[in-house]
PDB file of N, CA and C in Angstrom:
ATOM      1  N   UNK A   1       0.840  -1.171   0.000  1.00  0.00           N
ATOM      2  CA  UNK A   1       0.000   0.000   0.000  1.00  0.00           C
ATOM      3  C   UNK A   1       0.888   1.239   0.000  1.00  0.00           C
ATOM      4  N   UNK A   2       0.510   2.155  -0.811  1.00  0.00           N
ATOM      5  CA  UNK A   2       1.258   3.845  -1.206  1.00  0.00           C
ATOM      6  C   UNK A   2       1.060   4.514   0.026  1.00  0.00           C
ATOM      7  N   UNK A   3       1.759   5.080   1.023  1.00  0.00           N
ATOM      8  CA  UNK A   3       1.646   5.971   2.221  1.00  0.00           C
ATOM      9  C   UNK A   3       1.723   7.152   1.547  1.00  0.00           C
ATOM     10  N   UNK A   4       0.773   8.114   2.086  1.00  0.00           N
ATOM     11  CA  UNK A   4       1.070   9.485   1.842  1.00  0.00           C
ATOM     12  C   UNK A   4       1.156  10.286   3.369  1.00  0.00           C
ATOM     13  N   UNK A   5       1.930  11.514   3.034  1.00  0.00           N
ATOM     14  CA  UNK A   5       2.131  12.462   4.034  1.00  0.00           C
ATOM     15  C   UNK A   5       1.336  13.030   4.852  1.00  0.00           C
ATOM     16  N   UNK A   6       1.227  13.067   6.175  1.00  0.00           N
ATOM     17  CA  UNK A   6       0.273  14.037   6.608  1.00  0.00           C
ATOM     18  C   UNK A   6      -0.035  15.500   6.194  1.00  0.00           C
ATOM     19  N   UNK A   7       0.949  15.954   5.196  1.00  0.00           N
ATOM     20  CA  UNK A   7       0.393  17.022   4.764  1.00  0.00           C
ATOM     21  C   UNK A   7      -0.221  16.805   3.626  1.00  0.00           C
ATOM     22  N   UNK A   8      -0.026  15.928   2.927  1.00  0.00           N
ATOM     23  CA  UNK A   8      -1.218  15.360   1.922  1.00  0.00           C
ATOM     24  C   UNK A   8      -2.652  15.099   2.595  1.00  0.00           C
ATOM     25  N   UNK A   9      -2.822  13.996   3.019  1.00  0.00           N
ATOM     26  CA  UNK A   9      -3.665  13.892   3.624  1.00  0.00           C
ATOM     27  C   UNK A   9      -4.484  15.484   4.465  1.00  0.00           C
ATOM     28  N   UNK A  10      -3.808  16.198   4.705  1.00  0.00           N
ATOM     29  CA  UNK A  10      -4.514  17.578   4.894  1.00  0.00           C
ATOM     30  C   UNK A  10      -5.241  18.139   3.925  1.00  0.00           C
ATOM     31  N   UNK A  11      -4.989  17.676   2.775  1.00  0.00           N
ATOM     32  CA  UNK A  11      -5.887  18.509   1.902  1.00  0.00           C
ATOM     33  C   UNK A  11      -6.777  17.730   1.611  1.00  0.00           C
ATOM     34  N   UNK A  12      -7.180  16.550   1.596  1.00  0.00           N
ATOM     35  CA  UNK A  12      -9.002  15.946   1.772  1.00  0.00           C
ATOM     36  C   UNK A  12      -9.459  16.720   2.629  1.00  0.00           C
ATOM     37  N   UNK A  13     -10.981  16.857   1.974  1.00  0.00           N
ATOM     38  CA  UNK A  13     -11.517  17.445   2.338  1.00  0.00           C
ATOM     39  C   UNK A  13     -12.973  16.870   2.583  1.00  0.00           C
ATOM     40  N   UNK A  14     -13.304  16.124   3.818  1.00  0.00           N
ATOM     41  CA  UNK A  14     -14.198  15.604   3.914  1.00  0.00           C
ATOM     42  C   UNK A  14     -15.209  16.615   5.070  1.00  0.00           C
ATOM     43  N   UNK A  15     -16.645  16.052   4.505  1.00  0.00           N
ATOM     44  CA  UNK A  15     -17.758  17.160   4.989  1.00  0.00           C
ATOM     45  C   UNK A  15     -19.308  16.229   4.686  1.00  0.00           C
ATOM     46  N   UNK A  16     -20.054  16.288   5.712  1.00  0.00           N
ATOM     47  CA  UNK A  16     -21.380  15.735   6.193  1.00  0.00           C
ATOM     48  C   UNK A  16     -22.118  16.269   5.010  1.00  0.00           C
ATOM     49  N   UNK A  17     -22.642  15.359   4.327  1.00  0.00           N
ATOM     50  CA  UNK A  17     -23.822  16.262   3.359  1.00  0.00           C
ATOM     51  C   UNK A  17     -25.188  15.051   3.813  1.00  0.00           C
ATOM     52  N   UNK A  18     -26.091  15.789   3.625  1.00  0.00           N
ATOM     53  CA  UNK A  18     -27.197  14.938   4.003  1.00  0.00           C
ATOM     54  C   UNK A  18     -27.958  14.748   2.514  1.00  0.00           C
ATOM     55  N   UNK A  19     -28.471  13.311   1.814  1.00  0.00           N
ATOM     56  CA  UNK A  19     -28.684  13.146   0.964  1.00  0.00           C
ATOM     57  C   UNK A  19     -30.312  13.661   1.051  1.00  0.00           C
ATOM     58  N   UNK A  20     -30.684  14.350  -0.425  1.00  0.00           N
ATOM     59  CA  UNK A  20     -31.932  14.855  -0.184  1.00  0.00           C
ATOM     60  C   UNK A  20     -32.998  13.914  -1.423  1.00  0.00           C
ATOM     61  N   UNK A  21     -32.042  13.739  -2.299  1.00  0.00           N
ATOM     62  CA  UNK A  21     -32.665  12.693  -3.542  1.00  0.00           C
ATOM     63  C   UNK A  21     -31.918  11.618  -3.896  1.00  0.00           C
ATOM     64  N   UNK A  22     -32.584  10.625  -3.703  1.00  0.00           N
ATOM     65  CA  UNK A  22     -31.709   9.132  -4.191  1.00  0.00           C
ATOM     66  C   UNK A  22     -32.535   9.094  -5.783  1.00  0.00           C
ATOM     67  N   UNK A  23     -31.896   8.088  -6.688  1.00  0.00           N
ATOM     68  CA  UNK A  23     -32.796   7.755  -7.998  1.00  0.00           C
ATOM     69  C   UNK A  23     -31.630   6.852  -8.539  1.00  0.00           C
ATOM     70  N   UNK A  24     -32.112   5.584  -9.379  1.00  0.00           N
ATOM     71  CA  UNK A  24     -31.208   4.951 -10.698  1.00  0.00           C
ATOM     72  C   UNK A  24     -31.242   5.678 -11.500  1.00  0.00           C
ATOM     73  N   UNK A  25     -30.162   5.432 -12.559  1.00  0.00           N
ATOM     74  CA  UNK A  25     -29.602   5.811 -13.407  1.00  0.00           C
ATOM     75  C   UNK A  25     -29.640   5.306 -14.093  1.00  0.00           C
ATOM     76  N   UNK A  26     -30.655   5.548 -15.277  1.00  0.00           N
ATOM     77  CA  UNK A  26     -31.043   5.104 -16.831  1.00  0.00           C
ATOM     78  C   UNK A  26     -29.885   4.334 -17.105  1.00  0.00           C
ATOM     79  N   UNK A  27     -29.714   3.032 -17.701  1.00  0.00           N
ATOM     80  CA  UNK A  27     -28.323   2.359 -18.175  1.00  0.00           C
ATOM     81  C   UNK A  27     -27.965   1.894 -17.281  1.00  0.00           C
ATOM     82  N   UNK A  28     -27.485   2.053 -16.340  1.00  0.00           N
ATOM     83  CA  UNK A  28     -26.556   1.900 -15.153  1.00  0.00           C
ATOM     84  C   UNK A  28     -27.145   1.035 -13.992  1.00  0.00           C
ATOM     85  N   UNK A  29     -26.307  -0.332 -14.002  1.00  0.00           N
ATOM     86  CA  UNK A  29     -26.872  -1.210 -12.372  1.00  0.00           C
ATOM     87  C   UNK A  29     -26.129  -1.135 -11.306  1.00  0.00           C
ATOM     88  N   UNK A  30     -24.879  -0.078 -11.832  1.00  0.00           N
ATOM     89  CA  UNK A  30     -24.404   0.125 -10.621  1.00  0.00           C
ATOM     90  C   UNK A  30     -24.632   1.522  -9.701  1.00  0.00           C
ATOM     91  N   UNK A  31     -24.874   2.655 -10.713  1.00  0.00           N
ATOM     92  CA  UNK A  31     -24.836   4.160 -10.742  1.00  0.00           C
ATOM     93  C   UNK A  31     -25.784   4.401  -9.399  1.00  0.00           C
ATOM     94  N   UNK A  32     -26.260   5.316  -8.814  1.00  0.00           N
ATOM     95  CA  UNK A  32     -27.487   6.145  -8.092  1.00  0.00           C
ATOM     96  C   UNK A  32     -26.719   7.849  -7.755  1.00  0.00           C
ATOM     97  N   UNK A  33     -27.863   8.453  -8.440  1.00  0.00           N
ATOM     98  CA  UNK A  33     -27.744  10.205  -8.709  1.00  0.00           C
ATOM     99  C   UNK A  33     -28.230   9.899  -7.403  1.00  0.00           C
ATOM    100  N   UNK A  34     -27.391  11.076  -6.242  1.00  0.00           N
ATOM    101  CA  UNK A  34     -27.646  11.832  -5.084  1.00  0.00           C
ATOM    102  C   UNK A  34     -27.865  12.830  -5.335  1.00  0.00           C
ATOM    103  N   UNK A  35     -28.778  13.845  -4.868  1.00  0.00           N
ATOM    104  CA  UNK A  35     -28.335  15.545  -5.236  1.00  0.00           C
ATOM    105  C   UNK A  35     -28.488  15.154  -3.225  1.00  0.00           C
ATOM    106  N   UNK A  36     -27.371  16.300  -2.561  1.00  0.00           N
ATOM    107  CA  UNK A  36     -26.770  16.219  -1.428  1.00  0.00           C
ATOM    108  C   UNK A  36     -26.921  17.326  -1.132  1.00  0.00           C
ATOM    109  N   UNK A  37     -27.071  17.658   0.134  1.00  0.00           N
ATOM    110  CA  UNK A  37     -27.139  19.182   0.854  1.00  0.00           C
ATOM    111  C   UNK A  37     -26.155  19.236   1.599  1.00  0.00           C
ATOM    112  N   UNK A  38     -24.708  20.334   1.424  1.00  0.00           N
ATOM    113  CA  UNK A  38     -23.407  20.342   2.108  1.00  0.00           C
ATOM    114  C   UNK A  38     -23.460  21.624   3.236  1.00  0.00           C
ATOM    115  N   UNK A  39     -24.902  21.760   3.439  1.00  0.00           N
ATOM    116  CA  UNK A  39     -25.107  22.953   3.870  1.00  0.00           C
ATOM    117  C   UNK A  39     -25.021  24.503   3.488  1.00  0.00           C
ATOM    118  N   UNK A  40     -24.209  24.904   2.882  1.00  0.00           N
ATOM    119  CA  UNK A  40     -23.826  25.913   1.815  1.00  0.00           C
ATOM    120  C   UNK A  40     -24.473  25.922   0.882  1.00  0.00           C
ATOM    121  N   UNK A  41     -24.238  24.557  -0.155  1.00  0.00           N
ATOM    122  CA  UNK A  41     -24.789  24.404  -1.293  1.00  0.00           C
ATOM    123  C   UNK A  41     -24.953  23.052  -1.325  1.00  0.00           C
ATOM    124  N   UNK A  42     -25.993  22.347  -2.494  1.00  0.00           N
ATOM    125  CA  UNK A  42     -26.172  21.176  -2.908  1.00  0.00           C
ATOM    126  C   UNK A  42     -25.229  21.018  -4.123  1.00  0.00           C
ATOM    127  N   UNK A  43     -24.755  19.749  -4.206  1.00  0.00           N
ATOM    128  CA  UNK A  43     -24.233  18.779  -5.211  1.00  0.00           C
ATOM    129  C   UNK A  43     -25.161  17.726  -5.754  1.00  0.00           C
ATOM    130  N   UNK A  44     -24.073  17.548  -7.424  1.00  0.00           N
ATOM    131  CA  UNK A  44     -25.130  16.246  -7.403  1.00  0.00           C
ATOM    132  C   UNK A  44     -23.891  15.020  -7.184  1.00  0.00           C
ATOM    133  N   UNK A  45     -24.289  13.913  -7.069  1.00  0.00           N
ATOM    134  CA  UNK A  45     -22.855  13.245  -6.774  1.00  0.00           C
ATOM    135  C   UNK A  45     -23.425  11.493  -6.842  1.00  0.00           C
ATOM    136  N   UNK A  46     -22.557  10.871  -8.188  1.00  0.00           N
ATOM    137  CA  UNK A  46     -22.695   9.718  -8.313  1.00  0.00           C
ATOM    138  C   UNK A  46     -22.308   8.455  -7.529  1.00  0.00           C
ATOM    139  N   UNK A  47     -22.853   7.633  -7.336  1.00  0.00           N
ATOM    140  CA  UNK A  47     -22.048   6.374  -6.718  1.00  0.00           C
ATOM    141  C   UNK A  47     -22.190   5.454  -6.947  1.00  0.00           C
ATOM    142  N   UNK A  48     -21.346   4.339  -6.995  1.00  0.00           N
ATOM    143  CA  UNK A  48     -22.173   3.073  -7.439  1.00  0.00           C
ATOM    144  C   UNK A  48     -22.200   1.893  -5.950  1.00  0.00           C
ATOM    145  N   UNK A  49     -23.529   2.706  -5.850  1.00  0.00           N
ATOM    146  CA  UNK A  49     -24.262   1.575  -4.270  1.00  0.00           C
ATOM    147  C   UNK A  49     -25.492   1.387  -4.825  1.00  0.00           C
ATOM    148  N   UNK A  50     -25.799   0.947  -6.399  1.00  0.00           N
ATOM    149  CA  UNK A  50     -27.457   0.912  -6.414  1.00  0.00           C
ATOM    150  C   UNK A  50     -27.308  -0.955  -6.053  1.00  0.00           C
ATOM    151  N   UNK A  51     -26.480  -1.325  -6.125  1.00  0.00           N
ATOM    152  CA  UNK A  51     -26.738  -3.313  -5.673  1.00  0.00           C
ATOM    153  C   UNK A  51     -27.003  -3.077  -3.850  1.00  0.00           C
ATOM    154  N   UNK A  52     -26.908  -2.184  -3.231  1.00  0.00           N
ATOM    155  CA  UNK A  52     -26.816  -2.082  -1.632  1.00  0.00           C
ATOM    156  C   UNK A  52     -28.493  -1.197  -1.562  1.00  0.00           C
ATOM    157  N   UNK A  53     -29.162  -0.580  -2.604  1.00  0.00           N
ATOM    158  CA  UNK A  53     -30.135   0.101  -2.453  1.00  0.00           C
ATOM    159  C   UNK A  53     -31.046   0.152  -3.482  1.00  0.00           C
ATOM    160  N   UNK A  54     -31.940  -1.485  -3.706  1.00  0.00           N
ATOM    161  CA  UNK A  54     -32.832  -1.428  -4.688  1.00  0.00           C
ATOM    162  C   UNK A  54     -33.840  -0.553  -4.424  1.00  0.00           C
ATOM    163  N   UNK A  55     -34.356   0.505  -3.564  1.00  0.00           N
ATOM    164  CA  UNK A  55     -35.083   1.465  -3.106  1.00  0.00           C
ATOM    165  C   UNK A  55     -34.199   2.570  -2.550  1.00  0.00           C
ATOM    166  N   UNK A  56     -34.284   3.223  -3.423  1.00  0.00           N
ATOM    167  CA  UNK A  56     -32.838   4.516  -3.345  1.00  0.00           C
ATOM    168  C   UNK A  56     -33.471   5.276  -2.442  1.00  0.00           C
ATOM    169  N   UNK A  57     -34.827   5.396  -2.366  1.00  0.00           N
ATOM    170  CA  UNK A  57     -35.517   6.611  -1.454  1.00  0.00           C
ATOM    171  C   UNK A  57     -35.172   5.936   0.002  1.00  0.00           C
ATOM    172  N   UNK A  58     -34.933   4.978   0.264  1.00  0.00           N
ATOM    173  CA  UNK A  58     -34.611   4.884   1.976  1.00  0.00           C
ATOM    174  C   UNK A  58     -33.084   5.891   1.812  1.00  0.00           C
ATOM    175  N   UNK A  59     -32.141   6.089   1.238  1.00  0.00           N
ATOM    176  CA  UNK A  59     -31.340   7.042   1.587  1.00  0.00           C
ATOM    177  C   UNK A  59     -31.837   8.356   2.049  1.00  0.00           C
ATOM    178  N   UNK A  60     -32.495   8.738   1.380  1.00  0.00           N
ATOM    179  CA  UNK A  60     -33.187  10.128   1.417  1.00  0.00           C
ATOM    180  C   UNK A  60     -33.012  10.546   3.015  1.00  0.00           C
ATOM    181  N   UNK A  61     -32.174  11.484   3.582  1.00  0.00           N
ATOM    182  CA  UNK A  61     -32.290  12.000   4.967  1.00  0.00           C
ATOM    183  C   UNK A  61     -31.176  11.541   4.907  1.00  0.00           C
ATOM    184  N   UNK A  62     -30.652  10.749   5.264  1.00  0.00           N
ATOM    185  CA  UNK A  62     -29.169   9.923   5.276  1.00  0.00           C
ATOM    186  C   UNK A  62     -28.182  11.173   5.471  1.00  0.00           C
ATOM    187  N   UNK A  63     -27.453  11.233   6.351  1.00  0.00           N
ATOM    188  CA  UNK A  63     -26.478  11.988   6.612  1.00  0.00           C
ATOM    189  C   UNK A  63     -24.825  11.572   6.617  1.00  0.00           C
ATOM    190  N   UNK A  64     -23.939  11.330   5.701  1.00  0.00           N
ATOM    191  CA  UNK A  64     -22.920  10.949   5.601  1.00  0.00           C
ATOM    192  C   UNK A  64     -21.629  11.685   5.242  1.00  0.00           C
ATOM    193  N   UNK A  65     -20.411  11.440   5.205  1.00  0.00           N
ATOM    194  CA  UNK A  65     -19.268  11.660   4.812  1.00  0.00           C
ATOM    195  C   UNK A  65     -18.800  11.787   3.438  1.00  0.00           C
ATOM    196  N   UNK A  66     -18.539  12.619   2.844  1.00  0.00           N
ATOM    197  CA  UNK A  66     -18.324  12.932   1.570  1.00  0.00           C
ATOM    198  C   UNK A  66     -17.012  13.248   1.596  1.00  0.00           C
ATOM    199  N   UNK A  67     -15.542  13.295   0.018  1.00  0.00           N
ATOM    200  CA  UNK A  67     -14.692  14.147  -0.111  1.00  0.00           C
ATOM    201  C   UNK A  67     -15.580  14.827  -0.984  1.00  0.00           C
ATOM    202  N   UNK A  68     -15.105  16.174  -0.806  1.00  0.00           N
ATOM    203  CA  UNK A  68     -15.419  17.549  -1.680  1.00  0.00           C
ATOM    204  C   UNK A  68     -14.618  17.833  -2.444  1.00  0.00           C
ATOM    205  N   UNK A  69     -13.315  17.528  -2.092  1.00  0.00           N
ATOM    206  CA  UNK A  69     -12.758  18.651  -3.179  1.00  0.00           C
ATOM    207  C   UNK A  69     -11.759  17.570  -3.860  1.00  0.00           C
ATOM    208  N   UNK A  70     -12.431  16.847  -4.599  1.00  0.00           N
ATOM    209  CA  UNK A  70     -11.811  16.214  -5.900  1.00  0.00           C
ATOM    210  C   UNK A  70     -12.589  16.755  -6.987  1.00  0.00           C
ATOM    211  N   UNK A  71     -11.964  16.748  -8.058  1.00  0.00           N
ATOM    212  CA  UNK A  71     -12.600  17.211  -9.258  1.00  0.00           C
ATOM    213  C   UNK A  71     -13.508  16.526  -9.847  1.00  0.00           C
ATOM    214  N   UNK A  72     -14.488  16.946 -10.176  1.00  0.00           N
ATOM    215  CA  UNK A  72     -15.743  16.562 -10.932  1.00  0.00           C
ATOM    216  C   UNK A  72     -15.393  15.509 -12.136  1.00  0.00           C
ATOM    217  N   UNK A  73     -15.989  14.367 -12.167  1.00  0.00           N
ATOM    218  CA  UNK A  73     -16.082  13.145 -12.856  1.00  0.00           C
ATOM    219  C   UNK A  73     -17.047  12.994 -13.757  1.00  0.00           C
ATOM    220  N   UNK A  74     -17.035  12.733 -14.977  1.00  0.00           N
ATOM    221  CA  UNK A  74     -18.463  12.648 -15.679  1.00  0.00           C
ATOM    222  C   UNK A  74     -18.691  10.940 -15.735  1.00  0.00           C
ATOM    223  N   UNK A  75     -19.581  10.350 -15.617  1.00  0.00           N
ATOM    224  CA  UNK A  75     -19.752   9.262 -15.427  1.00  0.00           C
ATOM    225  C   UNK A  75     -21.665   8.611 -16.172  1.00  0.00           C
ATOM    226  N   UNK A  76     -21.647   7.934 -17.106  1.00  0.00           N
ATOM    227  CA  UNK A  76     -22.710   7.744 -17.578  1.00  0.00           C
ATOM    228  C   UNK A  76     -22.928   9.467 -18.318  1.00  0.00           C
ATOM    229  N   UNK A  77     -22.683   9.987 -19.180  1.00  0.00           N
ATOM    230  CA  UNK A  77     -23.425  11.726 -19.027  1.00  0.00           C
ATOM    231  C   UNK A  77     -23.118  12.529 -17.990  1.00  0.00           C
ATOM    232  N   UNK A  78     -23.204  12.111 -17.006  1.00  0.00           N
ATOM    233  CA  UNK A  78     -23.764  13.250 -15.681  1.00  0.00           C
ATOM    234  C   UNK A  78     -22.228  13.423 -14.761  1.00  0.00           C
ATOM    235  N   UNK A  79     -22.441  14.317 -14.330  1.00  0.00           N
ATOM    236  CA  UNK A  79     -20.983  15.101 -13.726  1.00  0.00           C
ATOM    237  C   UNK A  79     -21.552  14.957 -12.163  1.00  0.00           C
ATOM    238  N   UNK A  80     -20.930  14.241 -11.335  1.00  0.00           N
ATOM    239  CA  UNK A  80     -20.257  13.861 -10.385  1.00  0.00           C
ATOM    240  C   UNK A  80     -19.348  15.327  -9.438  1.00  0.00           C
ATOM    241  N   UNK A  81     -19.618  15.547  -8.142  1.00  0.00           N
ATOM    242  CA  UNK A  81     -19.035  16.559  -7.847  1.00  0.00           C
ATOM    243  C   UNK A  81     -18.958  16.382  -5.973  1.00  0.00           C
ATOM    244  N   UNK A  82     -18.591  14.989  -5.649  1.00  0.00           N
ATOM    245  CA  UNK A  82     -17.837  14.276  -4.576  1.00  0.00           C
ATOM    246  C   UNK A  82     -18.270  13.208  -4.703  1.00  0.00           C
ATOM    247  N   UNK A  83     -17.430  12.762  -3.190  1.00  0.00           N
ATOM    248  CA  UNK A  83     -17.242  11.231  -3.426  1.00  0.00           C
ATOM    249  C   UNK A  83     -17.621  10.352  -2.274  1.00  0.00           C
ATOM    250  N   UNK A  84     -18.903  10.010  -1.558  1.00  0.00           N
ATOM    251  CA  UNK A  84     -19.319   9.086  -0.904  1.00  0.00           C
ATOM    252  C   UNK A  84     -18.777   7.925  -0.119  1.00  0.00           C
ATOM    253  N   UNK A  85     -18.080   8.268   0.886  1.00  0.00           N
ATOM    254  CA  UNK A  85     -17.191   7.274   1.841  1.00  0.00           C
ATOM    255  C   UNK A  85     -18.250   6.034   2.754  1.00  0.00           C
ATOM    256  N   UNK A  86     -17.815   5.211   2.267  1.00  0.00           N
ATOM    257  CA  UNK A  86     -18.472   3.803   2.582  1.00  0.00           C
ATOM    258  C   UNK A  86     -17.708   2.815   2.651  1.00  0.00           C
ATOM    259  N   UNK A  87     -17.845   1.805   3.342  1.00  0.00           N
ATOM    260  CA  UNK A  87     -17.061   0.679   3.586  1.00  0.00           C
ATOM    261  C   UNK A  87     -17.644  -0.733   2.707  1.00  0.00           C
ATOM    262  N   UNK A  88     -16.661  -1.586   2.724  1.00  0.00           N
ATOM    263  CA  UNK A  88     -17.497  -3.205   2.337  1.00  0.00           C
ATOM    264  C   UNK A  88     -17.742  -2.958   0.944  1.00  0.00           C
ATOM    265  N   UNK A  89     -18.597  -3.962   0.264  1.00  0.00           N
ATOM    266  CA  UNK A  89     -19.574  -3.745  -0.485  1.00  0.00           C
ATOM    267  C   UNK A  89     -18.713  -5.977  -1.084  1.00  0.00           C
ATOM    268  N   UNK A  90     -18.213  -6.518  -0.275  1.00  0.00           N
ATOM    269  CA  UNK A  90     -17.919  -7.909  -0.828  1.00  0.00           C
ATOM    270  C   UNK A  90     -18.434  -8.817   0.234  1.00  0.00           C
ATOM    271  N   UNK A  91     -18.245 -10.257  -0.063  1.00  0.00           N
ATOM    272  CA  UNK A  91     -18.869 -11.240   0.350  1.00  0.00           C
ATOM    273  C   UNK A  91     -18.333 -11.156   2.212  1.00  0.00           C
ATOM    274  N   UNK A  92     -16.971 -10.887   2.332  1.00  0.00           N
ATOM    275  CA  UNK A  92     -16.319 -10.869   3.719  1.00  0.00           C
ATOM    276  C   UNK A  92     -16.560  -9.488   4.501  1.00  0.00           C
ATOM    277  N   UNK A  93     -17.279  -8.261   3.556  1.00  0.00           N
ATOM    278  CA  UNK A  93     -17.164  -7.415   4.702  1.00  0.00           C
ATOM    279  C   UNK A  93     -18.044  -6.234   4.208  1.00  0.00           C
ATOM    280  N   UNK A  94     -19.209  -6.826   4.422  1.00  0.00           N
ATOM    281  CA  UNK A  94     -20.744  -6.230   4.042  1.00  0.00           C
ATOM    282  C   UNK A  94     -20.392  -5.096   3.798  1.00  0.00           C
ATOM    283  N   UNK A  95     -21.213  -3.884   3.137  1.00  0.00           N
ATOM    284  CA  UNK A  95     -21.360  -2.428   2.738  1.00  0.00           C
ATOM    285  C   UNK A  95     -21.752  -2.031   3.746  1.00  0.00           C
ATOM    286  N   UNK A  96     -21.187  -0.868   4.425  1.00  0.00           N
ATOM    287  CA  UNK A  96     -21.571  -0.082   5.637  1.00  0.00           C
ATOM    288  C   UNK A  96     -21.642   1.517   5.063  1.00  0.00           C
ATOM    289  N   UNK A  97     -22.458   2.321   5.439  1.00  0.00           N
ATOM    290  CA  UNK A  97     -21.906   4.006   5.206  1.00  0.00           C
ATOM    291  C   UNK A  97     -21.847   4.410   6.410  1.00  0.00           C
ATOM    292  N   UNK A  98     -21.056   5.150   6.565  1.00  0.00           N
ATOM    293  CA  UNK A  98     -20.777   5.612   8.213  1.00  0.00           C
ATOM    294  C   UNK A  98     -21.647   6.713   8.015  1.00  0.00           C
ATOM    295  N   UNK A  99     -22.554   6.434   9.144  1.00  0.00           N
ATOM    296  CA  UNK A  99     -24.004   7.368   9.249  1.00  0.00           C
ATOM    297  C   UNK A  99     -23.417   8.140  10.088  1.00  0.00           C
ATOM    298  N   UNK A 100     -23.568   9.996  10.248  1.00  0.00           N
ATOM    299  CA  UNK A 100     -23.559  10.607  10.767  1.00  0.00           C
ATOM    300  C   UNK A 100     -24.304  11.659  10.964  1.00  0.00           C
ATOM    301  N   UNK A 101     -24.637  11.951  12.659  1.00  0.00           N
ATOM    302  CA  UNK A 101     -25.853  13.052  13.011  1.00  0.00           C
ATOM    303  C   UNK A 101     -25.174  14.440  13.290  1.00  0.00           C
ATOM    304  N   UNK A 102     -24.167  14.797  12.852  1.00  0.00           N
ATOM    305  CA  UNK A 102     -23.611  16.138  12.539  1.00  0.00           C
ATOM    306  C   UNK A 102     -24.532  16.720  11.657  1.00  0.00           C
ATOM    307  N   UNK A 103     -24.278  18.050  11.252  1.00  0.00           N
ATOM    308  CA  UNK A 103     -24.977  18.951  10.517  1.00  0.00           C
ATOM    309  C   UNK A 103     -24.421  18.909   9.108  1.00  0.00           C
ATOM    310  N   UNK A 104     -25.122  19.092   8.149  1.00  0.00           N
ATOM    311  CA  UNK A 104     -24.620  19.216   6.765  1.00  0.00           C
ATOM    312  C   UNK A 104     -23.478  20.504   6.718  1.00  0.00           C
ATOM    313  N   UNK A 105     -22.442  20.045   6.211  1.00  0.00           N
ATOM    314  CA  UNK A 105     -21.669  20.899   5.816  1.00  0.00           C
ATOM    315  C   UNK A 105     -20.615  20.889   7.162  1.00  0.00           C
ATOM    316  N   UNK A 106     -20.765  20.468   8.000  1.00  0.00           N
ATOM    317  CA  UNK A 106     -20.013  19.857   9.267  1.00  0.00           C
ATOM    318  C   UNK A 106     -18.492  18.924   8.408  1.00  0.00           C
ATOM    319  N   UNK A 107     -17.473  19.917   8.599  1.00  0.00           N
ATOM    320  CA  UNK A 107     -15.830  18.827   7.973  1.00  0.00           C
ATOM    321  C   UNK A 107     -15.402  17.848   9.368  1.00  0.00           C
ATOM    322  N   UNK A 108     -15.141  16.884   9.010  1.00  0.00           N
ATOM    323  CA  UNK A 108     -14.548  15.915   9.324  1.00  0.00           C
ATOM    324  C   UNK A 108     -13.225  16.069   9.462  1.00  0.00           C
ATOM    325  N   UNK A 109     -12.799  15.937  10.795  1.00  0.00           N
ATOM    326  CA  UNK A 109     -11.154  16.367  11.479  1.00  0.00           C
ATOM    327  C   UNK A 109     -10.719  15.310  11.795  1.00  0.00           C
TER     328      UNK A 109
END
């Protein structure tokens, strides 16, 4: 595994957004469009957890951990603008999202 510096690692930039719209993605069995509330502003932001959420609307409220400040991804069409921190998603170590009751737009130290 690649170690990076703690001053690398300083510049992630992780922050609570609370998901406000789950939905599939035309084409896509892996994709689900979030639009996210970072408190400031909303994003829209792709992921592929639709095999963990054949009913995307139970996300809806969901308050989680995002990076922000990677650059925007286009993926299927649609532009991507963070990145959804979750654990698992294989046979040994189930999909978890680390749920959090912080406030949207709340960074992660």
């Amino acid at each position: 595994m690649d170690q990076i510096s703690l001053d690398e690692f300083k510049k992630v930039e992780i922050t609570v957004g609370e998901i406000m719209s789950a939905e599939k993605i035309e084409g896509s069995e892996k994709l689900l469009k979030l639009k996210v509330n970072f408190g400031a502003e909303e994003r829209q932001v792709l992921s592929g957890i639709a095999a963990y959420y054949p009913d995307p609307s139970a996300l809806v409220g969901v308050r989680c951990p995002f990076v922000t400040n990677l650059a925007p991804r286009t993926m299927m069409g649609l532009e991507s603008q963070a990145m959804l921190l979750a654990t698992g998603g294989d046979p040994e170590n189930p999909f978890s999202l680390f749920i959090s009751t912080a406030a949207p737009g709340s960074k992660v130290r």
